[in-house]
Protein backbone atom coordinates (compact mmCIF):
# COMPACT_ATOMS: atom_id res chain seq x y z
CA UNK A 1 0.00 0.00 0.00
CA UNK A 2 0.93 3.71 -1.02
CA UNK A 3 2.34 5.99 1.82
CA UNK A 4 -0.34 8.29 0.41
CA UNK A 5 -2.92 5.56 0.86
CA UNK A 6 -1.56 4.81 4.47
CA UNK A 7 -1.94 8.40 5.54
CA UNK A 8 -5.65 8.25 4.48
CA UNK A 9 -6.23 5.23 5.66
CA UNK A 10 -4.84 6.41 9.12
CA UNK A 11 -6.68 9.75 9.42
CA UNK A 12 -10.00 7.79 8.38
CA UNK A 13 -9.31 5.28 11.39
CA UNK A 14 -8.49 8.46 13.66
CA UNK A 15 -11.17 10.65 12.72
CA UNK A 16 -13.83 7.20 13.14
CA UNK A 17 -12.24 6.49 17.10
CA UNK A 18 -12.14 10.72 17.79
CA UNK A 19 -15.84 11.00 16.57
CA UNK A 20 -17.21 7.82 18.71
CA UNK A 21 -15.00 8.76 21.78
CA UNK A 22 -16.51 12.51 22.07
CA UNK A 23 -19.82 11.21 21.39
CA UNK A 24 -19.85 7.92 24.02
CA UNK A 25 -17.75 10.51 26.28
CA UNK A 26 -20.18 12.91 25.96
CA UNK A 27 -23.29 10.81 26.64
CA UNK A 28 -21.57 9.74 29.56
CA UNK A 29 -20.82 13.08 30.89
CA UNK A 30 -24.42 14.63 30.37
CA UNK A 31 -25.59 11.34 31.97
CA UNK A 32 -23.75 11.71 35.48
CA UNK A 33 -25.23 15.29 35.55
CA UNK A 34 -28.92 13.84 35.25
CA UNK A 35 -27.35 11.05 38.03
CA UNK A 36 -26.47 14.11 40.17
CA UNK A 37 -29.74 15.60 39.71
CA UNK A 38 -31.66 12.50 40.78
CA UNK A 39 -29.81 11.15 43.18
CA UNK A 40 -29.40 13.61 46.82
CA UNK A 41 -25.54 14.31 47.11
CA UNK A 42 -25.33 11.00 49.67
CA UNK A 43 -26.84 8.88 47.02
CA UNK A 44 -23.87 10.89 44.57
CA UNK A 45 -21.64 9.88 47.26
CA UNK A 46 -22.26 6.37 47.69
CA UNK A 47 -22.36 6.14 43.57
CA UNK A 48 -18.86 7.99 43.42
CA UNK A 49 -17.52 5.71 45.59
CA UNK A 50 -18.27 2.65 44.11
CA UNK A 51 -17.25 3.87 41.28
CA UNK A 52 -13.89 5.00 42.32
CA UNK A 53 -13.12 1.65 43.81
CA UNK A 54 -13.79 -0.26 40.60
CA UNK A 55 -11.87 2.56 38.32
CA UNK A 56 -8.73 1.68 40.54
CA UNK A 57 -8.64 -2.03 40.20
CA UNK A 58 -9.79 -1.96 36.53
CA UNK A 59 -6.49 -1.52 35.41
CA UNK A 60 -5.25 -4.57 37.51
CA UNK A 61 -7.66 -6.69 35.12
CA UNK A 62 -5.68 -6.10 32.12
CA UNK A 63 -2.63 -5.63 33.10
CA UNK A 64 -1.87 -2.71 30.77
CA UNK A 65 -1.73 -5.55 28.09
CA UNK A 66 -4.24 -3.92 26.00
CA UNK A 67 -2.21 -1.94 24.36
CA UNK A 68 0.82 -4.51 23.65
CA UNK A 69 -2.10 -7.07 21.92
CA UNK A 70 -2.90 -4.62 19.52
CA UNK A 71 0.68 -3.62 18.36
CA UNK A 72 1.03 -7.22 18.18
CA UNK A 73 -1.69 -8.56 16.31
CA UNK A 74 -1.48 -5.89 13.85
CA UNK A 75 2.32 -6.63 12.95
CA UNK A 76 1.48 -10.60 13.15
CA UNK A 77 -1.80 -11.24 12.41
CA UNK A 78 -1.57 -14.94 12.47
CA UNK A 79 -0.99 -14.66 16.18
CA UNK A 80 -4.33 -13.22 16.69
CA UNK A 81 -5.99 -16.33 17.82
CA UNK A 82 -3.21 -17.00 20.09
CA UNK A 83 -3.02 -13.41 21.95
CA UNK A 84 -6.83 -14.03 22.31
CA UNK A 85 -6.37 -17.03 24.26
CA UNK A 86 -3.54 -15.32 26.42
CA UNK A 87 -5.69 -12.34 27.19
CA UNK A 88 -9.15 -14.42 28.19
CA UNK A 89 -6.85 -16.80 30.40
CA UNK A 90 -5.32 -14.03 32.40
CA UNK A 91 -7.78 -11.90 32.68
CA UNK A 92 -10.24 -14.16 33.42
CA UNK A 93 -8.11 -14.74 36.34
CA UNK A 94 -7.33 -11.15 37.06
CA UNK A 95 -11.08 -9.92 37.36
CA UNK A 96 -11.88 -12.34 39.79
CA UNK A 97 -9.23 -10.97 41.77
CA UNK A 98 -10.11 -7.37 41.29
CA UNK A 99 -13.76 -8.20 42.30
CA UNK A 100 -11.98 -9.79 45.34
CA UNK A 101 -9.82 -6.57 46.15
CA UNK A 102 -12.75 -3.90 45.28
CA UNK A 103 -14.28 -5.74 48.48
CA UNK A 104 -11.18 -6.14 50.48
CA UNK A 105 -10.69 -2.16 49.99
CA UNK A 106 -14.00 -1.09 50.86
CA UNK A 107 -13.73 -3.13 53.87
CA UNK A 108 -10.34 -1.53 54.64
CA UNK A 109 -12.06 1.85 53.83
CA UNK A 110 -14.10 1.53 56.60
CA UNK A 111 -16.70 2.11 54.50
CA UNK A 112 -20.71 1.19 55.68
CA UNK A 113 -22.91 -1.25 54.38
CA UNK A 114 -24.57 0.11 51.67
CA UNK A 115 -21.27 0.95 49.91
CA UNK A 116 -19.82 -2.57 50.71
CA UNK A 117 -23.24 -4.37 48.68
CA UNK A 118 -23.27 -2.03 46.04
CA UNK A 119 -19.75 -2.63 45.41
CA UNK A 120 -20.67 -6.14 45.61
CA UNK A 121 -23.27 -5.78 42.83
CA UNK A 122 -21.66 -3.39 40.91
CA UNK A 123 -18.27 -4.58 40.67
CA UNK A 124 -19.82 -7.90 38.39
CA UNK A 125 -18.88 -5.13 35.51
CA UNK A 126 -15.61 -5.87 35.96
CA UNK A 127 -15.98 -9.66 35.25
CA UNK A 128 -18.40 -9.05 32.14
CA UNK A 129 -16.61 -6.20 30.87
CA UNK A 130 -13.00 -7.62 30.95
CA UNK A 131 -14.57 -10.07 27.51
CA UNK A 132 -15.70 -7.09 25.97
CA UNK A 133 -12.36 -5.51 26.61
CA UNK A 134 -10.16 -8.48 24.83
CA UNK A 135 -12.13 -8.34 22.19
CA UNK A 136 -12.68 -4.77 21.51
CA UNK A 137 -8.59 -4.56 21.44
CA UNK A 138 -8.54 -7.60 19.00
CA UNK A 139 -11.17 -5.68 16.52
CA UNK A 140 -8.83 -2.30 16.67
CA UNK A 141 -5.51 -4.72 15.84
CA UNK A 142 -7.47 -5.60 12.93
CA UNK A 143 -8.56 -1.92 12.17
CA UNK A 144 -12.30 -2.42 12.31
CA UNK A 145 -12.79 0.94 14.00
CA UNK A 146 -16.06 1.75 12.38
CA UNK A 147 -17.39 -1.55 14.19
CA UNK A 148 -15.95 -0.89 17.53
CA UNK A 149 -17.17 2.59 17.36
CA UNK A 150 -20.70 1.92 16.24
CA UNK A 151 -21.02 -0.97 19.24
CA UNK A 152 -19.45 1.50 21.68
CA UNK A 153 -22.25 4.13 21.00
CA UNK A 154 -24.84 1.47 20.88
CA UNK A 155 -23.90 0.06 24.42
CA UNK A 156 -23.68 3.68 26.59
CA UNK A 157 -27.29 4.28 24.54
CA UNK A 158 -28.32 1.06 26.10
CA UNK A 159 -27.13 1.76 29.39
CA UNK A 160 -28.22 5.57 29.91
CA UNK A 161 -31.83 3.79 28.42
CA UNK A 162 -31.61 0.58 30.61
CA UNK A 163 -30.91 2.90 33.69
CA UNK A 164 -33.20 5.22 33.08
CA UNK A 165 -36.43 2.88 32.83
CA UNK A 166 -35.10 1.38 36.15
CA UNK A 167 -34.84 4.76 37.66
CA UNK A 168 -38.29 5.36 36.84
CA UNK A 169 -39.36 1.49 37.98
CA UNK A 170 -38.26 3.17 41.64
CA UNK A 171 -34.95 0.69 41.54
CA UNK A 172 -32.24 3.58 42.56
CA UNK A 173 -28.62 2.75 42.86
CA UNK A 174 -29.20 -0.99 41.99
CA UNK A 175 -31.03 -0.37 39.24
CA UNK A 176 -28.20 1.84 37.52
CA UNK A 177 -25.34 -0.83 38.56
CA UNK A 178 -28.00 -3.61 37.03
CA UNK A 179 -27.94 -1.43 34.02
CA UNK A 180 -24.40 -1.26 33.29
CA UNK A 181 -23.99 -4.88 34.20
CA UNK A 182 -27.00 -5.61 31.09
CA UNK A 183 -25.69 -3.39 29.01
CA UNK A 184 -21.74 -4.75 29.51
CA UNK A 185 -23.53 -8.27 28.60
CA UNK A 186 -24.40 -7.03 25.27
CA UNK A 187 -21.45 -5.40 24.58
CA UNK A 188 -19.10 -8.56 25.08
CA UNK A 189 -21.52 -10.50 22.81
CA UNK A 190 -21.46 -8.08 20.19
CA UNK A 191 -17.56 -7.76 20.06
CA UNK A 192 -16.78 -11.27 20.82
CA UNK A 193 -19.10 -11.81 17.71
CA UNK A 194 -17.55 -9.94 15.08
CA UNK A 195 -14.11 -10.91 16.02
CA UNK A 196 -15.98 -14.62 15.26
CA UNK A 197 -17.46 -13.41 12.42
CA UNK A 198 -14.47 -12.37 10.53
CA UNK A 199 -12.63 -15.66 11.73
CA UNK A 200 -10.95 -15.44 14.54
CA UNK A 201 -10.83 -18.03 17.20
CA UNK A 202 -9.02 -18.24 20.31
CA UNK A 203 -6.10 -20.70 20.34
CA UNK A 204 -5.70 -22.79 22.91
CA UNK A 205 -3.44 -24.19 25.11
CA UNK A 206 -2.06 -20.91 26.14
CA UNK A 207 1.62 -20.36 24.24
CA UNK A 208 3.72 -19.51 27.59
CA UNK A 209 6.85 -17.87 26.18
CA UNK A 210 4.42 -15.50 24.44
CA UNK A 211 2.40 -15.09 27.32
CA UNK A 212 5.32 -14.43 29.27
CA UNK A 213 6.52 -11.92 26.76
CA UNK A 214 3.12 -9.60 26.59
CA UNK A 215 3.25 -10.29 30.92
CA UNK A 216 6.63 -8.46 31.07
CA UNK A 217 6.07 -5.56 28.12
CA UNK A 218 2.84 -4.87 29.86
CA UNK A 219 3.82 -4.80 33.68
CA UNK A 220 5.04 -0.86 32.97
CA UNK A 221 1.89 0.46 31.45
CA UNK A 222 -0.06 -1.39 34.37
CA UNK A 223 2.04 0.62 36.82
CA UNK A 224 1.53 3.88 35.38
CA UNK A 225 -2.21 4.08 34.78
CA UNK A 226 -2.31 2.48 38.27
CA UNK A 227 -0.74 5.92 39.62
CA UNK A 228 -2.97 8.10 37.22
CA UNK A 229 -5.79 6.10 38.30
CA UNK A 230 -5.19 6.38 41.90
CA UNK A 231 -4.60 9.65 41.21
CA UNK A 232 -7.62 10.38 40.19
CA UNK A 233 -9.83 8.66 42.63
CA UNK A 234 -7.77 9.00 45.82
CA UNK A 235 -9.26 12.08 47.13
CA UNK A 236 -13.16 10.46 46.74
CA UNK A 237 -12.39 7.61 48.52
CA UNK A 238 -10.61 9.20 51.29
CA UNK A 239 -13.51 11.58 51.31
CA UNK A 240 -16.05 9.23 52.10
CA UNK A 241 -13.77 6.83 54.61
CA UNK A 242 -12.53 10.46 56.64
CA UNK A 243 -16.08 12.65 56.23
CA UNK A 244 -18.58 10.35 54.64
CA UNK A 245 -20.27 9.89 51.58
CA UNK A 246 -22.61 13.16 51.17
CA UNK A 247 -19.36 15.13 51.41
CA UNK A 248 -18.01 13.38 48.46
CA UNK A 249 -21.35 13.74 47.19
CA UNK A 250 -20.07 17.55 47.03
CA UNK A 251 -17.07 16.47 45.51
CA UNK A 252 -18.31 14.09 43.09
CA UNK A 253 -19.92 17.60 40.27
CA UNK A 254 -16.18 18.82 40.79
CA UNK A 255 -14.49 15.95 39.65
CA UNK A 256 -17.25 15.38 36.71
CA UNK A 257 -16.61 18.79 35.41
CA UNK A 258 -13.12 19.39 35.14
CA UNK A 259 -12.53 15.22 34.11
CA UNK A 260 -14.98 16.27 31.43
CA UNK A 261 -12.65 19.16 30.55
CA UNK A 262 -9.18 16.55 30.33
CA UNK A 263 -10.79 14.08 28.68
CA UNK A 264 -12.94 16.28 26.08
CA UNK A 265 -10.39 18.90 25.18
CA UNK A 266 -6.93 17.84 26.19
CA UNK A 267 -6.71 14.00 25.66
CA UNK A 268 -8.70 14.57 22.41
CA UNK A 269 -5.67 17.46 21.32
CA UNK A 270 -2.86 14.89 22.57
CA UNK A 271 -4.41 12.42 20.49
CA UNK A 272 -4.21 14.48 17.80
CA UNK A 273 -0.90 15.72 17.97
CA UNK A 274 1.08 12.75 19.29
CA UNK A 275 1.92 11.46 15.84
CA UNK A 276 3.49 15.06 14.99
CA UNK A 277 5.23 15.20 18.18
CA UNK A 278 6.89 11.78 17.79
CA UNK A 279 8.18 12.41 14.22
CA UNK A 280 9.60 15.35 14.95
CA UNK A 281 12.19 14.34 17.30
CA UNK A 282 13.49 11.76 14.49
CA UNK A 283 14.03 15.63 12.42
CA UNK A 284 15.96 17.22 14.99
CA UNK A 285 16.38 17.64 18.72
CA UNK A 286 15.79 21.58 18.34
CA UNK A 287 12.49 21.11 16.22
CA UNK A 288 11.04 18.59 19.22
CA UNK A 289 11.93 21.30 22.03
CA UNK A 290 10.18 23.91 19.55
CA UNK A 291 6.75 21.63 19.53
CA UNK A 292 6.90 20.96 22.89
CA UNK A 293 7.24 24.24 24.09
CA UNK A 294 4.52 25.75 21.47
CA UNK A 295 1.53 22.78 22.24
CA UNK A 296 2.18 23.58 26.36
CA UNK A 297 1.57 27.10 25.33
CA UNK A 298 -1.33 25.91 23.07
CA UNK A 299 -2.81 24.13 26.66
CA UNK A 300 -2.53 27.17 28.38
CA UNK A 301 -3.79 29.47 25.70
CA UNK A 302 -7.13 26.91 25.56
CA UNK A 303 -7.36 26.17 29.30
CA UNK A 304 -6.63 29.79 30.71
CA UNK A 305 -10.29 30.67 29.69
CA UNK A 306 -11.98 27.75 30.89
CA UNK A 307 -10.12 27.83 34.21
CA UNK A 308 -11.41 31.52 34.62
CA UNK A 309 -14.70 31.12 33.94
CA UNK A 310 -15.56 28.00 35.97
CA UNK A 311 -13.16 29.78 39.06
CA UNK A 312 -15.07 33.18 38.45
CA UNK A 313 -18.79 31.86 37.70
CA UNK A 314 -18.54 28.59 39.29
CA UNK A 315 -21.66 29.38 41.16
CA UNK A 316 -24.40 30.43 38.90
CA UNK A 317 -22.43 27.36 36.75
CA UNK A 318 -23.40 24.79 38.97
CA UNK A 319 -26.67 25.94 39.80
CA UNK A 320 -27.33 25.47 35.98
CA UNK A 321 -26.43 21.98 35.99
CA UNK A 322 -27.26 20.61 39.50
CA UNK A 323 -29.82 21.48 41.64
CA UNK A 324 -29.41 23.53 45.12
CA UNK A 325 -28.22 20.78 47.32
CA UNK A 326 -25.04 20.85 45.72
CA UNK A 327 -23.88 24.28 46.54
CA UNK A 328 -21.01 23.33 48.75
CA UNK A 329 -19.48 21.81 45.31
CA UNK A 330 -18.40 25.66 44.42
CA UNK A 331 -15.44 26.33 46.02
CA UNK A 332 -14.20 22.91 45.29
CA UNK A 333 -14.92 23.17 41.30
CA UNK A 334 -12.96 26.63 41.83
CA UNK A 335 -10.15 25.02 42.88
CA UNK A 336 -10.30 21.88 41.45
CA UNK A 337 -10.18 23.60 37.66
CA UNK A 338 -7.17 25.34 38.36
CA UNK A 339 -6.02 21.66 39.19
CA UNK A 340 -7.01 20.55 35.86
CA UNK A 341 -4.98 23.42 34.12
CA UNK A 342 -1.47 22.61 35.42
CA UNK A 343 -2.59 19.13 34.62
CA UNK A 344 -3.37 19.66 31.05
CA UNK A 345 -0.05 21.36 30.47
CA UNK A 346 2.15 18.75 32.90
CA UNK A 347 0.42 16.02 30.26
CA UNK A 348 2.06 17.65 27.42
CA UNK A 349 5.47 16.98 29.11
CA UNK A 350 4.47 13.43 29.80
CA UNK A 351 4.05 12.68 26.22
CA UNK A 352 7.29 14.76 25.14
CA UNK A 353 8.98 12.11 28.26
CA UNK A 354 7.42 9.40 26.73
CA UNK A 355 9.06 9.98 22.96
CA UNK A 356 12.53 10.44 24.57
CA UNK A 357 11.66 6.82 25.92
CA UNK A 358 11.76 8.42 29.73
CA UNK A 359 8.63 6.80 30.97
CA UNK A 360 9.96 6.13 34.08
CA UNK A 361 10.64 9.42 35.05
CA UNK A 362 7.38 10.46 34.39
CA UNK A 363 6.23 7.73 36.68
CA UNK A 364 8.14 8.01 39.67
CA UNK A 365 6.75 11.76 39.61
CA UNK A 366 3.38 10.69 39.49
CA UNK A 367 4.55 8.26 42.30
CA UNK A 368 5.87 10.97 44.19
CA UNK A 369 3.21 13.47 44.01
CA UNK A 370 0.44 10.73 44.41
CA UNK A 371 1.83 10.38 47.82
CA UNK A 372 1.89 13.95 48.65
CA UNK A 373 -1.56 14.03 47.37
CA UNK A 374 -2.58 11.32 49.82
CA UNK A 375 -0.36 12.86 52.57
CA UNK A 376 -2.70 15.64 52.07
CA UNK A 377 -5.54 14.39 51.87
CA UNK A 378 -5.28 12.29 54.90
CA UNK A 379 -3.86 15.35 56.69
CA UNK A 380 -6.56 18.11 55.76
CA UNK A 381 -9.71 15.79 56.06
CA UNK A 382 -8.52 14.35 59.12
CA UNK A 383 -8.18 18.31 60.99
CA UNK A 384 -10.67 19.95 58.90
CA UNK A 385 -13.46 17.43 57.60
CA UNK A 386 -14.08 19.46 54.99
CA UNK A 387 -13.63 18.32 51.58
CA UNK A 388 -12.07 21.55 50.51
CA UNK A 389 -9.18 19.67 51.85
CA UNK A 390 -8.98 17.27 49.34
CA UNK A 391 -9.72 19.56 46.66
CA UNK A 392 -6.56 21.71 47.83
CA UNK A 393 -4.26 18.72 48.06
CA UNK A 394 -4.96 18.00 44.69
CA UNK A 395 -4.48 21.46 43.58
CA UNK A 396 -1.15 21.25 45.54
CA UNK A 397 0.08 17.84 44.13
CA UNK A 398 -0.61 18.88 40.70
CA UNK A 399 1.20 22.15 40.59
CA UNK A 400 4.30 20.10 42.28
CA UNK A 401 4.05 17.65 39.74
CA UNK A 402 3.89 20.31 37.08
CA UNK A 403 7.33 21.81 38.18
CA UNK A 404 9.01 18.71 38.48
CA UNK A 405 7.96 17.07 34.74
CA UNK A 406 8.92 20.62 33.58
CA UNK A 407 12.32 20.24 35.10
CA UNK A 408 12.63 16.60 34.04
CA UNK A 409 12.29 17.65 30.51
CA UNK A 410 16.23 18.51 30.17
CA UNK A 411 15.85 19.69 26.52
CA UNK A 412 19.13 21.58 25.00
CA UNK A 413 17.54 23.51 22.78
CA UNK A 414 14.18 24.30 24.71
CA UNK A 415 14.28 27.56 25.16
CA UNK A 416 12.82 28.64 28.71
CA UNK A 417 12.93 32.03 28.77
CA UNK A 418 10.62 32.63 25.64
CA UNK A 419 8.58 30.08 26.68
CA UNK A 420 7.70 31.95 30.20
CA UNK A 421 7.75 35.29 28.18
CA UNK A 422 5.07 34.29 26.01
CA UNK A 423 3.13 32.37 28.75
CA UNK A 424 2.82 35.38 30.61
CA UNK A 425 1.18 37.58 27.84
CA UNK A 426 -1.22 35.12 28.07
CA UNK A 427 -1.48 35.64 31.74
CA UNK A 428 -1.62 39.08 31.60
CA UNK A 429 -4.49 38.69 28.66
CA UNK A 430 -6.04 35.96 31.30
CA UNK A 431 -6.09 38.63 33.47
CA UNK A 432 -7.36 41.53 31.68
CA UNK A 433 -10.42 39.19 30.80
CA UNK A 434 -11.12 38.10 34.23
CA UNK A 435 -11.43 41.85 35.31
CA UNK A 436 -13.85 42.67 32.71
CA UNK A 437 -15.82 39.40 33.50
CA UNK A 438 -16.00 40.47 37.07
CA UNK A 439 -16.88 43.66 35.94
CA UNK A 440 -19.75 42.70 33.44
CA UNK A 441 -20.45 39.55 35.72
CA UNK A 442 -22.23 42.00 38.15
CA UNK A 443 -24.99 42.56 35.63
CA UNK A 444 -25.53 38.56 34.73
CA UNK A 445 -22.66 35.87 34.50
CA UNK A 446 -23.77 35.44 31.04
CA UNK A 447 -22.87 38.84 30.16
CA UNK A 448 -19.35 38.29 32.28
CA UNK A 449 -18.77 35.27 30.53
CA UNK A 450 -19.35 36.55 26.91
CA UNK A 451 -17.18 40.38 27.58
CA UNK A 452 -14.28 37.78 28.75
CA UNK A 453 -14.09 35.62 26.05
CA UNK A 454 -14.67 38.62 23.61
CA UNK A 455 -11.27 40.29 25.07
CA UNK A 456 -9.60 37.15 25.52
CA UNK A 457 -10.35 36.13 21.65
CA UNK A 458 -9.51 39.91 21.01
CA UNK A 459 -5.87 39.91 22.46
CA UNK A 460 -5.25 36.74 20.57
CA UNK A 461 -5.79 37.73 17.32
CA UNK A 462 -5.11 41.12 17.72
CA UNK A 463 -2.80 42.09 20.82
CA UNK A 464 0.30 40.60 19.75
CA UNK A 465 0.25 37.28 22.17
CA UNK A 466 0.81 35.02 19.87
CA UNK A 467 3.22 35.67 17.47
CA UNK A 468 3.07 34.17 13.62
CA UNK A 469 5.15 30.99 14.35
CA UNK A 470 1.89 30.48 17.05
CA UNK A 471 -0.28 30.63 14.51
CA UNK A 472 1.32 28.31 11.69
CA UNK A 473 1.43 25.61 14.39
CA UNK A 474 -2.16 26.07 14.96
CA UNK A 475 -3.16 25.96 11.16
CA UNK A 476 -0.50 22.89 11.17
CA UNK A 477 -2.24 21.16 13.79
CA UNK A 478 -5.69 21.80 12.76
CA UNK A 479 -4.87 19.82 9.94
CA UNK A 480 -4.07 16.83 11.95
CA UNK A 481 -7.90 16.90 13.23
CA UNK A 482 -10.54 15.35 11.98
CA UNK A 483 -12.17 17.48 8.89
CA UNK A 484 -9.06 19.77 9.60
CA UNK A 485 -8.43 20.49 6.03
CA UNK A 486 -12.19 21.49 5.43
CA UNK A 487 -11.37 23.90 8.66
CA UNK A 488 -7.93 24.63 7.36
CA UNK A 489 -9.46 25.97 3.87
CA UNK A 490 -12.06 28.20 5.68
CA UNK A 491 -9.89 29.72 8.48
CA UNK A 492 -7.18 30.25 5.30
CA UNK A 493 -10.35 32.11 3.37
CA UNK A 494 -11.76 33.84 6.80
CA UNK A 495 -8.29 35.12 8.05
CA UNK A 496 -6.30 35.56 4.75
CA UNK A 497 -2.97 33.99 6.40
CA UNK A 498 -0.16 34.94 4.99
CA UNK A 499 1.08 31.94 2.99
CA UNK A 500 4.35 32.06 4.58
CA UNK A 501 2.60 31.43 7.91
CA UNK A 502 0.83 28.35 6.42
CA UNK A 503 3.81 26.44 5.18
């Protein structure tokens, strides 16, 4: 096949996974908001909890293998059958084990009894979905991205319609778990089914040296989304075992919103880019540190606005979404967003650690500042009982952990002190537009909201913040999107770039 003919073939697959995760994402997120305005913010509580408690052990399940299988089967596809057979017999395993530990942790937790049954019931996800899992990875190895996409959207539609005729039926919390658990069912089958349909069977006895082989390459990724995982859950179940579940109840809008903002804007844009990113460094050292240092200002440039407008009009904000009971979430979302910043520029410099083949620096930060976070969490809730505490120590850990990737980077040619110039026009336009959305926020927070942006859209294109070689990397990386050269060809016509700029 053409390279021409693999680069289409590529951006079709990219643009089909992009498409289905903002759409199952974004059922999902509009989902838990309806959750949060059913449910009181103990019934929230309870929910987050369980849920936090099966997000940390799901990774334990696979392993990190996931990832490994499909590089594998799509270099040797006659090994397909036999990775399939690896994968079912561990994990099989594995999930029992997880269910085992979910349990084992809540009891640890000190949780009460509710939690400890609906983990029981809930946690059978883990079992049902671990089939699905294998085989979804087996269908991307073979490319078959419009199927995986089309059963991924089909299953959350089932489970948001599932859950919410059990809602109605009066069944609460079971009712949603018995959902996912029905609708996980019918996702398996459906996977498993194509994978049979286009002639792949599993092949048994398991081949050990190859099983040994995916085992060790995997072991790595396990530990690292293990950290991001905890990571991301620590501070909810410490919540509810310090303070109880209604406060993390409280917490539980917080985390929704600004995990909503990571996974919508800035794993979507690292996505995107990553390909970019990772050729570039085969071009030159100096062009890498140039990319790296342009898409962290590129993070801050897109989440500099968001931060200030959930910090500023995180009030009237929630009181859209969720209904009064959940008015203790505002000072947490106010923090927790400025949290999510540092965090959306700190991932850039995990990726750019992770082409220079320096995983494991990245991970023992996250190691490090996981344990500050928990430090900090255990501290704070444990004086204060107040979840504000958590919501600090994550704010805390996170700007550490920004520093130290930033200092890890140890790039000749990165150039630090243009990098913090232009990062601080954009602070100072950040600035400029929070004042004027204070200012215009007295009359309504609409109004705030829309004078902000207006200045903050102003000074970009107009104050001199970013300068032209800003700009060409935008265009550039616009292209890389999906329908980017359809957007590429209007914002050329719109803006009239010079040509120069869009080389």
């Amino acid at each position: 096949m053409s390279t021409e003919a693999e680069t289409r073939r590529a951006a079709r697959n990219f643009s089909v996974l992009v498409f289905a995760s903002v759409v199952s994402k974004g059922l999902l997120f509009l989902w838990q908001i309806v959750l949060g305005n059913l449910f009181s913010p103990y019934e929230y509580g309870v929910y987050f909890t369980v849920l936090s408690l099966m997000s940390v052990t799901t990774v334990l399940i696979s392993l990190g293998m996931g990832i490994i299988v499909i590089r594998e089967v799509a270099r040797q596809p006659q090994l397909a059958g036999r990775y399939w057979a690896i994968a079912l017999t561990l994990q099989t395993a594995l999930s029992g084990a997880a269910y085992a530990l979910v349990i084992v942790l809540a009891l640890l937790g000190g949780y009460e009894p509710i939690i400890l049954a609906f983990a029981a019931v809930a946690s059978l996800s883990l079992i049902v979905d671990m089939f699905g899992n294998v085989s979804y990875d087996l269908l991307i190895a073979q490319e078959q991205m419009a199927i995986t996409s089309l059963v991924e959207i089909a299953a959350i539609l089932l489970r948001v319609g599932l859950a919410a005729a059990a809602l109605a039926a009066g069944w609460g919390l079971f009712g949603v778990y018995g959902a996912a658990l029905l609708s996980g069912i019918a996702r398996s089958l459906a996977l498993t089914g194509f994978n049979w349909r286009l002639g792949l069977r599993p092949i048994f006895p398991v081949d050990r040296p190859l099983a040994r082989a995916l085992v060790r390459d995997s072991l790595p990724l396990m530990v690292a989304a293990l950290l991001a995982l905890s990571y991301q859950h620590a501070d909810k179940l410490m919540t509810t075992a310090f303070i109880g579940a209604r406060a993390t109840g409280y917490l539980a809008p917080a985390y929704l919103i600004t995990f909503g903002v990571i996974e919508i804007v800035n794993t979507t844009v690292l996505l995107a880019v990553f390909p970019l990113l990772a050729r570039s460094i085969d071009e030159s050292r100096a062009l890498f540190a140039m990319w790296v240092g342009r898409l962290s200002r590129f993070m801050l440039v897109i989440g500099l606005p968001i931060a200030l407008s959930l910090s500023i009009f995180a009030a009237p904000i929630i009181d859209l979404l969720f209904n009064e009971d959940y008015t203790p979430t505002v000072p947490l979302l106010q923090m927790l967003i400025w949290a999510t910043l540092w965090m959306m520029i700190g991932n850039v410099f995990v990726r750019a650690l992770l082409i220079q083949n320096r995983q494991r620096t990245s991970t023992l930060i996250r190691a490090l500042c996981l344990g500050v976070n928990i430090t900090l969490n255990a501290a704070l809730l444990y004086r204060y009982r107040d979840p504000r505490g958590a919501a600090f120590a994550t704010l805390i850990a996170e700007l550490l952990s920004l520093v130290l990737l930033g200092l890890a980077l140890r790039l000749e040619d990165f150039q630090w002190r243009a990098q913090l110039a232009a990062m601080g026009r954009v602070l100072l336009l950040g600035a400029a537009s929070a004042g004027l959305m204070l200012l215009a926020g007295q009359a309504h927070w609409v109004l705030g909201l829309l004078a902000g942006g207006a200045v903050y859209v102003a000074g970009l294109m107009w104050g001199g913040v970013l300068g032209a070689d800003d700009w060409g990397f935008l265009y550039r990386f616009v292209g890389a999107l999906p329908l980017g050269t359809h957007i590429q060809s209007l914002w050329g016509r719109v803006a009239r770039l010079p040509a120069s700029m869009l080389d």
